[in-house]
N, C-alpha and C. Protein backbone atom coordinates (compact mmCIF):
# COMPACT_ATOMS: atom_id res chain seq x y z
N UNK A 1 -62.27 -7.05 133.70
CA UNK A 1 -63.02 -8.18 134.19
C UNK A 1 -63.02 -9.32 133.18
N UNK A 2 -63.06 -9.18 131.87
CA UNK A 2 -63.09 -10.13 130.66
C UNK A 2 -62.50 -11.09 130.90
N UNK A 3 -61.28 -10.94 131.41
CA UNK A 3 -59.63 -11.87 131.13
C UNK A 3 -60.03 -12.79 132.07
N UNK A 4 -60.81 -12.45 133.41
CA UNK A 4 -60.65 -13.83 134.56
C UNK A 4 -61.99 -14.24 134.97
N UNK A 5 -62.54 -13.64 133.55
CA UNK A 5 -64.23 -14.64 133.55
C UNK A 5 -63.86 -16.20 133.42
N UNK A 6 -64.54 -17.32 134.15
CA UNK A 6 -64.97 -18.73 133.52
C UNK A 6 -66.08 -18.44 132.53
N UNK A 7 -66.28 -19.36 131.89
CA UNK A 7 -67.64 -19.43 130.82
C UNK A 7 -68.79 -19.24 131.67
N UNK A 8 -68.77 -20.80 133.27
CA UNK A 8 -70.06 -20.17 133.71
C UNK A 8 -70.44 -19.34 134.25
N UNK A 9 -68.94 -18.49 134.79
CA UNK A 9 -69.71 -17.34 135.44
C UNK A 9 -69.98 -16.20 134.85
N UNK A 10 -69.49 -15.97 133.44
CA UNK A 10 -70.27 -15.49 132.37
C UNK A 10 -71.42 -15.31 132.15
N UNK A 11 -71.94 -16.89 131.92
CA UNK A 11 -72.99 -16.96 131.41
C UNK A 11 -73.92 -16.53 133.11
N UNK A 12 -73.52 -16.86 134.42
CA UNK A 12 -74.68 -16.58 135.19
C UNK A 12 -74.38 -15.09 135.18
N UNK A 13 -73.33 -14.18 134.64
CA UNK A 13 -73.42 -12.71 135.19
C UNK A 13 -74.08 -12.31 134.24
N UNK A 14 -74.10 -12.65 133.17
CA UNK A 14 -74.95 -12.42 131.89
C UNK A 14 -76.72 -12.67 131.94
N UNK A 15 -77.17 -13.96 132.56
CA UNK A 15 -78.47 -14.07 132.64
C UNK A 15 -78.93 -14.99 131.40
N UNK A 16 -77.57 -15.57 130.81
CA UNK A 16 -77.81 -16.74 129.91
C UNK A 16 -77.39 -17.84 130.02
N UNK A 17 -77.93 -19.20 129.41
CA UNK A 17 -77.48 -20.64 129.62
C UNK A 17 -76.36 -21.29 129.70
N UNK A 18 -75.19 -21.61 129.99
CA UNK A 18 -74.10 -22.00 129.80
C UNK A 18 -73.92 -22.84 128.32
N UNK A 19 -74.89 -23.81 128.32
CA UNK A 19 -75.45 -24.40 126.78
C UNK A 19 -75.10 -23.36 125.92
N UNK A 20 -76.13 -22.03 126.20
CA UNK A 20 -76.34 -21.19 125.36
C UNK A 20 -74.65 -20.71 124.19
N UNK A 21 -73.69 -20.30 125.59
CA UNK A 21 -72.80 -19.54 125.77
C UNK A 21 -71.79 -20.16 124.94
N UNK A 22 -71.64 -21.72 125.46
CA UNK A 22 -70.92 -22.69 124.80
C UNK A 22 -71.09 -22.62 123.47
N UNK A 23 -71.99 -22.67 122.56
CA UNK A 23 -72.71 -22.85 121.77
C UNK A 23 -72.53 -21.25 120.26
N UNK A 24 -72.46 -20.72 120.93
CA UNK A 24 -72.23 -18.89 121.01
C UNK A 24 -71.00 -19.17 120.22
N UNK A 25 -69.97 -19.73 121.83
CA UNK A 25 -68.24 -19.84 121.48
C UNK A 25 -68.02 -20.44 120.31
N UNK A 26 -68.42 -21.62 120.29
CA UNK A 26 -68.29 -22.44 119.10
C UNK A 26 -68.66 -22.21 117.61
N UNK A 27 -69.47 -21.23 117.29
CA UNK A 27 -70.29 -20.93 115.84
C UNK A 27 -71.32 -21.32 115.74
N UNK A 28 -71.98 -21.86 116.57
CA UNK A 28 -73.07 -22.71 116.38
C UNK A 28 -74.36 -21.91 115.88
N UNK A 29 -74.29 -20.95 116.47
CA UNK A 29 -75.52 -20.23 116.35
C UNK A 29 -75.13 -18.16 116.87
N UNK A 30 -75.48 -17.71 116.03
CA UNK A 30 -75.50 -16.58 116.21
C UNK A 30 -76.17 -15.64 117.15
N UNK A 31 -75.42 -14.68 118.12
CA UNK A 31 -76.61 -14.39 119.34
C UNK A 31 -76.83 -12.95 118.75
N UNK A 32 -78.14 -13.01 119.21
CA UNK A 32 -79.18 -12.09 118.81
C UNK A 32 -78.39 -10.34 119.93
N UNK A 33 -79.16 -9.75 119.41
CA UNK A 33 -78.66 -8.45 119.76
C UNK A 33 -78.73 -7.80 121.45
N UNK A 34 -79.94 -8.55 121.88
CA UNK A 34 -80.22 -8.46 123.16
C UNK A 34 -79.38 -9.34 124.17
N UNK A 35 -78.57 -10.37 123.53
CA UNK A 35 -77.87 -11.79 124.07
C UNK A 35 -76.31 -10.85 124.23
N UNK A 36 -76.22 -9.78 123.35
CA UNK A 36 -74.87 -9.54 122.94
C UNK A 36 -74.41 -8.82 123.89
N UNK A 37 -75.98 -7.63 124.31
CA UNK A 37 -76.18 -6.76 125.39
C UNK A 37 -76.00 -6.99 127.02
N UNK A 38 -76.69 -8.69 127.38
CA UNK A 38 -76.31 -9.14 127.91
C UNK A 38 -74.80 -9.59 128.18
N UNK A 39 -74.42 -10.23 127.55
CA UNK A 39 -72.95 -10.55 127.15
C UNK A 39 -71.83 -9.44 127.54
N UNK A 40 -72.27 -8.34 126.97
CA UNK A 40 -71.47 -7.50 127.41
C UNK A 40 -71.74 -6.89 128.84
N UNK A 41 -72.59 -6.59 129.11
CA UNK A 41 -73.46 -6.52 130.87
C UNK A 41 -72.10 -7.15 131.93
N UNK A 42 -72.20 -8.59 131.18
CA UNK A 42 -71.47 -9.46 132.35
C UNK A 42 -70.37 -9.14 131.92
N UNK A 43 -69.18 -8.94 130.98
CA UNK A 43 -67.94 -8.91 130.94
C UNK A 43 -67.49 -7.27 131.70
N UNK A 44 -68.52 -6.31 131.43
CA UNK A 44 -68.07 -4.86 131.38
C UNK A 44 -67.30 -4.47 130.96
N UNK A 45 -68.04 -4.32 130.00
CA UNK A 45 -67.87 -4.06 128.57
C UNK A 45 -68.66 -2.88 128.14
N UNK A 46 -68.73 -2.64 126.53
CA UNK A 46 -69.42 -2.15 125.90
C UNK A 46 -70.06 -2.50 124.98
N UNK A 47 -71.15 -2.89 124.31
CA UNK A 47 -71.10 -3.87 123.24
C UNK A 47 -70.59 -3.92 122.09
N UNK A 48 -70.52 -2.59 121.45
CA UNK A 48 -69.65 -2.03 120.30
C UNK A 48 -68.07 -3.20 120.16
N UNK A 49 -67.78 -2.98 121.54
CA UNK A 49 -66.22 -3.81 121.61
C UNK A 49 -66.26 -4.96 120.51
N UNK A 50 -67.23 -5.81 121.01
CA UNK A 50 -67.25 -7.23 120.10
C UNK A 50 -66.99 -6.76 118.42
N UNK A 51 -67.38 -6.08 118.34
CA UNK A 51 -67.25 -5.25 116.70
C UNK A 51 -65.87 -4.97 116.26
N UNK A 52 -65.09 -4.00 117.25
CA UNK A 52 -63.61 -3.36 117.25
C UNK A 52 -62.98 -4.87 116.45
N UNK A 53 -62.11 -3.95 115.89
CA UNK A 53 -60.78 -5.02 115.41
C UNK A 53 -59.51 -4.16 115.64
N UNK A 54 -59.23 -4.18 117.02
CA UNK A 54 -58.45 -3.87 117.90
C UNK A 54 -56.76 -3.89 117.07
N UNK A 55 -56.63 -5.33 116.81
CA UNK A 55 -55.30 -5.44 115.89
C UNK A 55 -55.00 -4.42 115.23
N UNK A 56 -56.17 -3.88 114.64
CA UNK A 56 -56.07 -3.00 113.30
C UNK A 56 -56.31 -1.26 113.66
N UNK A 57 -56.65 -1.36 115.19
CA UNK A 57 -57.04 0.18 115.84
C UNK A 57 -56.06 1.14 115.36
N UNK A 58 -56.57 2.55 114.45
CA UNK A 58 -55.31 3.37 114.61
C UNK A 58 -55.72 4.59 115.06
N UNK A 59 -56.31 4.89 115.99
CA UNK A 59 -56.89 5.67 116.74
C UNK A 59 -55.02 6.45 117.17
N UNK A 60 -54.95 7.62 116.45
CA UNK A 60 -53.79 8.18 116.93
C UNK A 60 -53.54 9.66 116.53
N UNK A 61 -53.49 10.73 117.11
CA UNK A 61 -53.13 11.99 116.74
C UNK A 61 -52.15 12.91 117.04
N UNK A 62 -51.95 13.79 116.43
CA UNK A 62 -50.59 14.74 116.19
C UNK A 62 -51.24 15.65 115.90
N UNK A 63 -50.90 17.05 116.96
CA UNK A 63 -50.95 18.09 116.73
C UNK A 63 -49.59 18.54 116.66
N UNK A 64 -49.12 19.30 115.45
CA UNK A 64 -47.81 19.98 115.59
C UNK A 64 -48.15 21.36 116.49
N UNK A 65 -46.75 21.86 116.81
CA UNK A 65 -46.81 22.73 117.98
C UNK A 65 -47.54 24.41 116.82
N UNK A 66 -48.38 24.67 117.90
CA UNK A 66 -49.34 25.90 117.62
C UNK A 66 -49.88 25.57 116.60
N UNK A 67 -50.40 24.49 116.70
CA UNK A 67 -51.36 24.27 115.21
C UNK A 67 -52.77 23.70 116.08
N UNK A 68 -53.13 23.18 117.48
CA UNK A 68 -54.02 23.05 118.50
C UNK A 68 -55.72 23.95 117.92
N UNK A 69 -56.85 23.10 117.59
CA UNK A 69 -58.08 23.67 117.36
C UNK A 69 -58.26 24.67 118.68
N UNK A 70 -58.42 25.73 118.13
CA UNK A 70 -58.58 27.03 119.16
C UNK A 70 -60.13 26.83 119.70
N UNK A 71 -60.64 26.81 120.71
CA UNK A 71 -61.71 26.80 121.36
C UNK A 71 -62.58 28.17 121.67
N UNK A 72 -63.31 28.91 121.00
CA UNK A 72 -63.75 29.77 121.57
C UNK A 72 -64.72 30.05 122.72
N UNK A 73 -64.27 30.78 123.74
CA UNK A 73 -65.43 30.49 125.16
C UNK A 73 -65.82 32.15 125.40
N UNK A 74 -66.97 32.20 125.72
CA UNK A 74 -67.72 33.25 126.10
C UNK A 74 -67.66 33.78 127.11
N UNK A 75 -68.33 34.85 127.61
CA UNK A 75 -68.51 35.24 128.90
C UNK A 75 -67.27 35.49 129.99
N UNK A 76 -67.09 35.04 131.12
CA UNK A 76 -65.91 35.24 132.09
C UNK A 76 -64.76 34.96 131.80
N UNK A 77 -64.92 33.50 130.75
CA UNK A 77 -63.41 33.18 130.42
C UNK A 77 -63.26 33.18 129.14
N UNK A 78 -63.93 34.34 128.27
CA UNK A 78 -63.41 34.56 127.16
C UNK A 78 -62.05 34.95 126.69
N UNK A 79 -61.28 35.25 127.98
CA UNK A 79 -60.15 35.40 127.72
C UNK A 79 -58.98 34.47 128.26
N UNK A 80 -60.11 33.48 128.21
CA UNK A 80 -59.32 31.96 128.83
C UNK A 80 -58.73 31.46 127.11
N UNK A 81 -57.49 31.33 126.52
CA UNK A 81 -57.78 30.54 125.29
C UNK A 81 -57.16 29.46 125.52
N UNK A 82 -57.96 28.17 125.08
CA UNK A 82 -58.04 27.14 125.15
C UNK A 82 -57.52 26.41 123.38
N UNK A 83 -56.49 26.01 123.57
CA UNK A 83 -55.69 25.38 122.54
C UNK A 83 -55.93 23.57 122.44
N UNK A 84 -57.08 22.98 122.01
CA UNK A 84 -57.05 21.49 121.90
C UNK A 84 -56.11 20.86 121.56
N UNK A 85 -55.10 19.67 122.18
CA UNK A 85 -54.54 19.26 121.51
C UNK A 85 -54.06 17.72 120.89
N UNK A 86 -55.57 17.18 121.06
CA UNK A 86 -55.67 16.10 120.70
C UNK A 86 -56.85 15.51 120.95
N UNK A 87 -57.72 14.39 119.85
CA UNK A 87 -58.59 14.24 120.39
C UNK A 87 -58.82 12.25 119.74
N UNK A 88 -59.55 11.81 120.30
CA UNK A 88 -59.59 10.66 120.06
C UNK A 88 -60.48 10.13 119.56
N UNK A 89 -61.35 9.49 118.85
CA UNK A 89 -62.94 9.46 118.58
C UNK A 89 -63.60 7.74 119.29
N UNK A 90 -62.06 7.17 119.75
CA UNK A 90 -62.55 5.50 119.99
C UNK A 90 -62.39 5.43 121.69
N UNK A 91 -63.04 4.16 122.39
CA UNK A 91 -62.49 3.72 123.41
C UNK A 91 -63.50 4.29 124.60
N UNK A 92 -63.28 3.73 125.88
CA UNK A 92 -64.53 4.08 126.53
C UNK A 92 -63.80 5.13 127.38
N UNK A 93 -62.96 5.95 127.35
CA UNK A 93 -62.24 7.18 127.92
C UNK A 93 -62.34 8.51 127.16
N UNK A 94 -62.98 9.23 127.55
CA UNK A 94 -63.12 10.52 126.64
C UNK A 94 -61.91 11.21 127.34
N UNK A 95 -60.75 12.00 126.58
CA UNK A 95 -59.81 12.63 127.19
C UNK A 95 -59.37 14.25 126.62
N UNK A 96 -59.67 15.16 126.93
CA UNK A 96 -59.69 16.45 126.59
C UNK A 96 -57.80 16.91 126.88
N UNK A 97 -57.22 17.37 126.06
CA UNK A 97 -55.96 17.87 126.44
C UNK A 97 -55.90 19.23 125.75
N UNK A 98 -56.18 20.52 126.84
CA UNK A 98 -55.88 21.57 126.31
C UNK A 98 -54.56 22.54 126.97
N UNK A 99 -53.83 23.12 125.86
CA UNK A 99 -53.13 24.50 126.70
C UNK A 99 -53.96 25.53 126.48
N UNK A 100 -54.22 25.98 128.25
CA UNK A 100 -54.55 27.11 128.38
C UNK A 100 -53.36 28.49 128.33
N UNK A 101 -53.87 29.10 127.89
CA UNK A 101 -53.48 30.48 127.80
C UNK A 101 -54.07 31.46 128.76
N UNK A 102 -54.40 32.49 129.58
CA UNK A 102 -54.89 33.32 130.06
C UNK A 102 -54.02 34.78 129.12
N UNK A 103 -55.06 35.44 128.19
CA UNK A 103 -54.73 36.38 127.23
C UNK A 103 -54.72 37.52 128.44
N UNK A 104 -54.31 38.82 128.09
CA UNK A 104 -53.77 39.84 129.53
C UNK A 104 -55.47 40.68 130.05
N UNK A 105 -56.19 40.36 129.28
CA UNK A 105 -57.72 40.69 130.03
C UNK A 105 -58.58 39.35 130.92
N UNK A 106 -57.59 38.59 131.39
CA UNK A 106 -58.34 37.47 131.63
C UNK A 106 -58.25 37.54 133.49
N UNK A 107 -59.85 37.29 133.83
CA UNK A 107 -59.98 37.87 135.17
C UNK A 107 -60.20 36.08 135.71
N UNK A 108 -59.82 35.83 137.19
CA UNK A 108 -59.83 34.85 138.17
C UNK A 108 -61.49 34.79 137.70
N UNK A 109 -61.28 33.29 137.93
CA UNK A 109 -63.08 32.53 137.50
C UNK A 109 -63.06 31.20 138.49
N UNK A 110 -63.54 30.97 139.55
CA UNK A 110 -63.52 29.89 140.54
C UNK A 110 -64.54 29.16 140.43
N UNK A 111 -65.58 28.83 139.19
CA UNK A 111 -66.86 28.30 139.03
C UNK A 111 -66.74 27.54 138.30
N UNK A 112 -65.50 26.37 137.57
CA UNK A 112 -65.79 25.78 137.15
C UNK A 112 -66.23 24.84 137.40
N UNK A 113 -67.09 24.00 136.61
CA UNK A 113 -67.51 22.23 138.09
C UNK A 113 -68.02 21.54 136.46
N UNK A 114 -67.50 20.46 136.77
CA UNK A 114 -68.24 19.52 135.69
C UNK A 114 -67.60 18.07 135.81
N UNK A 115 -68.36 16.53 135.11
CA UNK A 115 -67.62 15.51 135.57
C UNK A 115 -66.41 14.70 134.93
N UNK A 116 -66.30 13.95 135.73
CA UNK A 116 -64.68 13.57 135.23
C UNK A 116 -63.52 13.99 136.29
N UNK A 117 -62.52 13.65 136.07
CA UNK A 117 -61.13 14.40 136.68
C UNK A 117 -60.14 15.21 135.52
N UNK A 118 -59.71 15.96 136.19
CA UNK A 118 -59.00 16.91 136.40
C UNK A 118 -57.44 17.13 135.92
N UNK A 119 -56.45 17.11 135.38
CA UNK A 119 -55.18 17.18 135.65
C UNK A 119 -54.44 18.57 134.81
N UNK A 120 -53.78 19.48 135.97
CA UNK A 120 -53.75 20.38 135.33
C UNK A 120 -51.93 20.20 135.88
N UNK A 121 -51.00 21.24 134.36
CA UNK A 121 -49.90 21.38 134.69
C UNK A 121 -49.30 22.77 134.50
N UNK A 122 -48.70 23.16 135.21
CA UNK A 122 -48.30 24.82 135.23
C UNK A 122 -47.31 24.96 134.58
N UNK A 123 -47.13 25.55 133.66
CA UNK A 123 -45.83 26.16 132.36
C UNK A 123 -45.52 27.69 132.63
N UNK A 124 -45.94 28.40 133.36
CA UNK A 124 -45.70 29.80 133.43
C UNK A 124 -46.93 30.58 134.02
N UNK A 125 -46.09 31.50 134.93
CA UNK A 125 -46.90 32.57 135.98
C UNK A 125 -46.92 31.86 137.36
N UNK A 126 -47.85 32.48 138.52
CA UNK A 126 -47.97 32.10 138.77
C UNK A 126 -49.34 32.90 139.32
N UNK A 127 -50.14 31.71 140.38
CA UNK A 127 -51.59 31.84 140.26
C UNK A 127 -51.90 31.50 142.26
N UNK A 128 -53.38 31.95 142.21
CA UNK A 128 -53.99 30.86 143.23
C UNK A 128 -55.06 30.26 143.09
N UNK A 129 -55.24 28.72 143.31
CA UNK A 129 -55.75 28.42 142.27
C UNK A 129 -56.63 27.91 143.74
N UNK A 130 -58.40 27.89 143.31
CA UNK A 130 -59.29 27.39 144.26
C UNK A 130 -59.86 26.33 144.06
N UNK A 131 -60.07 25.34 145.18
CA UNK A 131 -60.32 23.78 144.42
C UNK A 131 -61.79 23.63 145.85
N UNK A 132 -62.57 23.62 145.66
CA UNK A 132 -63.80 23.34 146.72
C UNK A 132 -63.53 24.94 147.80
N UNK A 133 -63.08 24.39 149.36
CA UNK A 133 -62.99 25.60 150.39
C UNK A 133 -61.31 25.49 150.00
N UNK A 134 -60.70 25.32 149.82
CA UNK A 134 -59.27 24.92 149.50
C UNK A 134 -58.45 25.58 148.38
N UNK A 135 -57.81 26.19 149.01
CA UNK A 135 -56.76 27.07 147.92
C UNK A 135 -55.23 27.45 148.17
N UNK A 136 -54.56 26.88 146.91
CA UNK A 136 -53.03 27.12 146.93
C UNK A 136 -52.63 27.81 145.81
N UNK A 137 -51.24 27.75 146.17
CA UNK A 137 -50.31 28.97 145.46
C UNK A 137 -49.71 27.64 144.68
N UNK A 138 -49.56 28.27 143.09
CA UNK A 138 -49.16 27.63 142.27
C UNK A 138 -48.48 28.27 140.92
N UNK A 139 -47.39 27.30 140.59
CA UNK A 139 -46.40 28.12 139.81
C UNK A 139 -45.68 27.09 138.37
N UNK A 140 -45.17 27.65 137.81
CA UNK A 140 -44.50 26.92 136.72
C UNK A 140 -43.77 25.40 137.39
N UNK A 141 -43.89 24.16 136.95
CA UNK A 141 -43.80 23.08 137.07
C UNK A 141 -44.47 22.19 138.05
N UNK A 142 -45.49 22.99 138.69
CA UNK A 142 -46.52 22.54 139.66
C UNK A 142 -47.78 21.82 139.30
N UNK A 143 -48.25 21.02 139.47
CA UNK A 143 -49.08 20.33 138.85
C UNK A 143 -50.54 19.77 140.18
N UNK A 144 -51.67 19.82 139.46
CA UNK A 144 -52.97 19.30 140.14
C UNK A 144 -53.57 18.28 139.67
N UNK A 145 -54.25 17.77 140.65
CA UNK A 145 -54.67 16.17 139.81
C UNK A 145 -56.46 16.63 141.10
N UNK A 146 -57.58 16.44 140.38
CA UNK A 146 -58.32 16.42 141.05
C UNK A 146 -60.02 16.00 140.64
N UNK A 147 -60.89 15.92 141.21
CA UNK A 147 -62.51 15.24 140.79
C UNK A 147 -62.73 16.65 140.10
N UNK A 148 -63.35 16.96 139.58
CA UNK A 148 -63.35 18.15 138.48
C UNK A 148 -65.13 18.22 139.17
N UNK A 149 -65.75 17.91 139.56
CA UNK A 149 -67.44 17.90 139.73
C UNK A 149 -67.11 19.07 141.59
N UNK A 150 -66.50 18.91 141.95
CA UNK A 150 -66.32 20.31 142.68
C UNK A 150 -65.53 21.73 142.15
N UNK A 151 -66.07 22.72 142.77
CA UNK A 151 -66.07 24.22 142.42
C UNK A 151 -64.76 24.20 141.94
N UNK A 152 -63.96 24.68 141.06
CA UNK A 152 -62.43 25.48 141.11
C UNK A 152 -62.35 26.12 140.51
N UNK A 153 -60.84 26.92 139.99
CA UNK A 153 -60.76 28.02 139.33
C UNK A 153 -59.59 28.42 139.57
N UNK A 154 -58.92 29.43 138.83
CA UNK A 154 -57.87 30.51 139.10
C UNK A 154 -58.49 31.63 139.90
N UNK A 155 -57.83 31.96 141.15
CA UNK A 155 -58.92 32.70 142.36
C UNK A 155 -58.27 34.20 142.20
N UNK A 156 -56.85 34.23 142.33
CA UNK A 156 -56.31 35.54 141.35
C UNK A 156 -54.99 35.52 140.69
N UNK A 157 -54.78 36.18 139.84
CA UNK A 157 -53.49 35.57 139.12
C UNK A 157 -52.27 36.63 139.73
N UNK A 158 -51.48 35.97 140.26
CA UNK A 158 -50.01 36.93 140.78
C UNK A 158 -49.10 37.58 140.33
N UNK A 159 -49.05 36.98 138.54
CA UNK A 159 -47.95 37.07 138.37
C UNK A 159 -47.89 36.52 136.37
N UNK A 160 -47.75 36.77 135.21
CA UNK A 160 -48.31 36.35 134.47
C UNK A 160 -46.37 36.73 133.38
N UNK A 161 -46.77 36.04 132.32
CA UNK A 161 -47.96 35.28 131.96
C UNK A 161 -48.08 33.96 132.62
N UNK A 162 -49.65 33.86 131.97
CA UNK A 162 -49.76 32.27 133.05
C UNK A 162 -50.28 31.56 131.78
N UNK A 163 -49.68 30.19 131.76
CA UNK A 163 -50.24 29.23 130.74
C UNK A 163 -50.39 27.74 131.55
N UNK A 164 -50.73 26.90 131.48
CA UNK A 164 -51.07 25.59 131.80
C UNK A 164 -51.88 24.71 130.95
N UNK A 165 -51.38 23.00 130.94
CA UNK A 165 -51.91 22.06 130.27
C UNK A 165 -52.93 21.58 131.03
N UNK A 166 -54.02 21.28 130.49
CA UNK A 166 -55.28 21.14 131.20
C UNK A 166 -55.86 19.81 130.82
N UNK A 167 -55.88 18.75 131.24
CA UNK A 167 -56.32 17.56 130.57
C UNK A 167 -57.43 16.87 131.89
N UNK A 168 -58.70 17.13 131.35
CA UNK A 168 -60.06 16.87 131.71
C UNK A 168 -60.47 14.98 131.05
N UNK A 169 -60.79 14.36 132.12
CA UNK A 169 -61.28 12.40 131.63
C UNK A 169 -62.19 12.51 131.88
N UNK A 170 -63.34 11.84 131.31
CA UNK A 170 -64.75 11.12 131.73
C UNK A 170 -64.53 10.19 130.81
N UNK A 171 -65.56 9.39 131.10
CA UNK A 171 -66.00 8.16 130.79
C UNK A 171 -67.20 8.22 129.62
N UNK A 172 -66.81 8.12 128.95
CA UNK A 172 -68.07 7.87 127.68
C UNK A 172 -69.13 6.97 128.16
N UNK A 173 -70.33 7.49 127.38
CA UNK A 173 -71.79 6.72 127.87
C UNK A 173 -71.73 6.07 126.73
């Protein structure tokens, strides 16, 4: 939205003076913290942004292969292992990229639900995988893209080993 703001419609999406805004642009006067909040309101934004020095961002990571922070998980899918493989700390996109593993005690779990989307890619085995009332057969180079806040899961596994890249988005608050 930033790029094809005018000033005044800035300043009216913002809830400040055009004077004000002008004034802002120019150096004139420094806006207070609540002005900034505003400010960012109307661009949609974040306010932090105004801070970033973007030029200089090096927000960038490398995991070499099998070197991925191992995730330990409890309960049903403790024998889910979850290999992180990258993580980011900037930007208003939180992005999770794990390879899953299913180790040979690892039982079908159809309860996952949480927000964000979804994108999963199949490297080996094959599975059926349950997404809400909805379930398919899925195999090495098959891939899912889906709202992650309904039910899914691996419903039973066919055929193993089974591994897949799992990369979960939300939106940072």
């Amino acid at each position: 939205m930033a790029a094809d703001v005018s000033g005044g419609a800035l300043a009216k999406a913002s809830g400040i003076s055009a004077s004000m805004l002008s004034r802002i642009e120019r150096g004139l006067v420094s806006p207070s913290v609540e002005t900034l909040e505003r400010l960012s309101k109307g661009l949609g934004v974040s306010a932090p942004r105004f801070f970033g020095d973007q030029a200089r961002r090096t927000d960038f990571c490398h995991v070499r292969a099998g070197r991925g922070v191992v995730v330990d998980r409890i309960g049903a899918v403790s024998d889910y292992r979850y290999e992180l493989l990258g993580h980011l700390l900037s930007g208003n996109l939180f992005v999770e990229p794990y390879l899953v593993t299913l180790l040979p005690g690892a039982d079908p779990y159809v309860t996952f639900q949480h927000p964000g989307l979804k994108f999963l890619y199949f490297l080996s085995g094959e599975v059926m995988y349950r997404y809400g009332g909805k379930s398919v057969a899925v195999g090495a180079g098959d891939s899912l893209l889906f709202e992650a806040t309904a039910l899914h899961g691996i419903e039973a596994i066919q055929s193993g080993p089974v591994s897949y890249l799992s990369v979960v988005f939300t939106l940072r608050e």
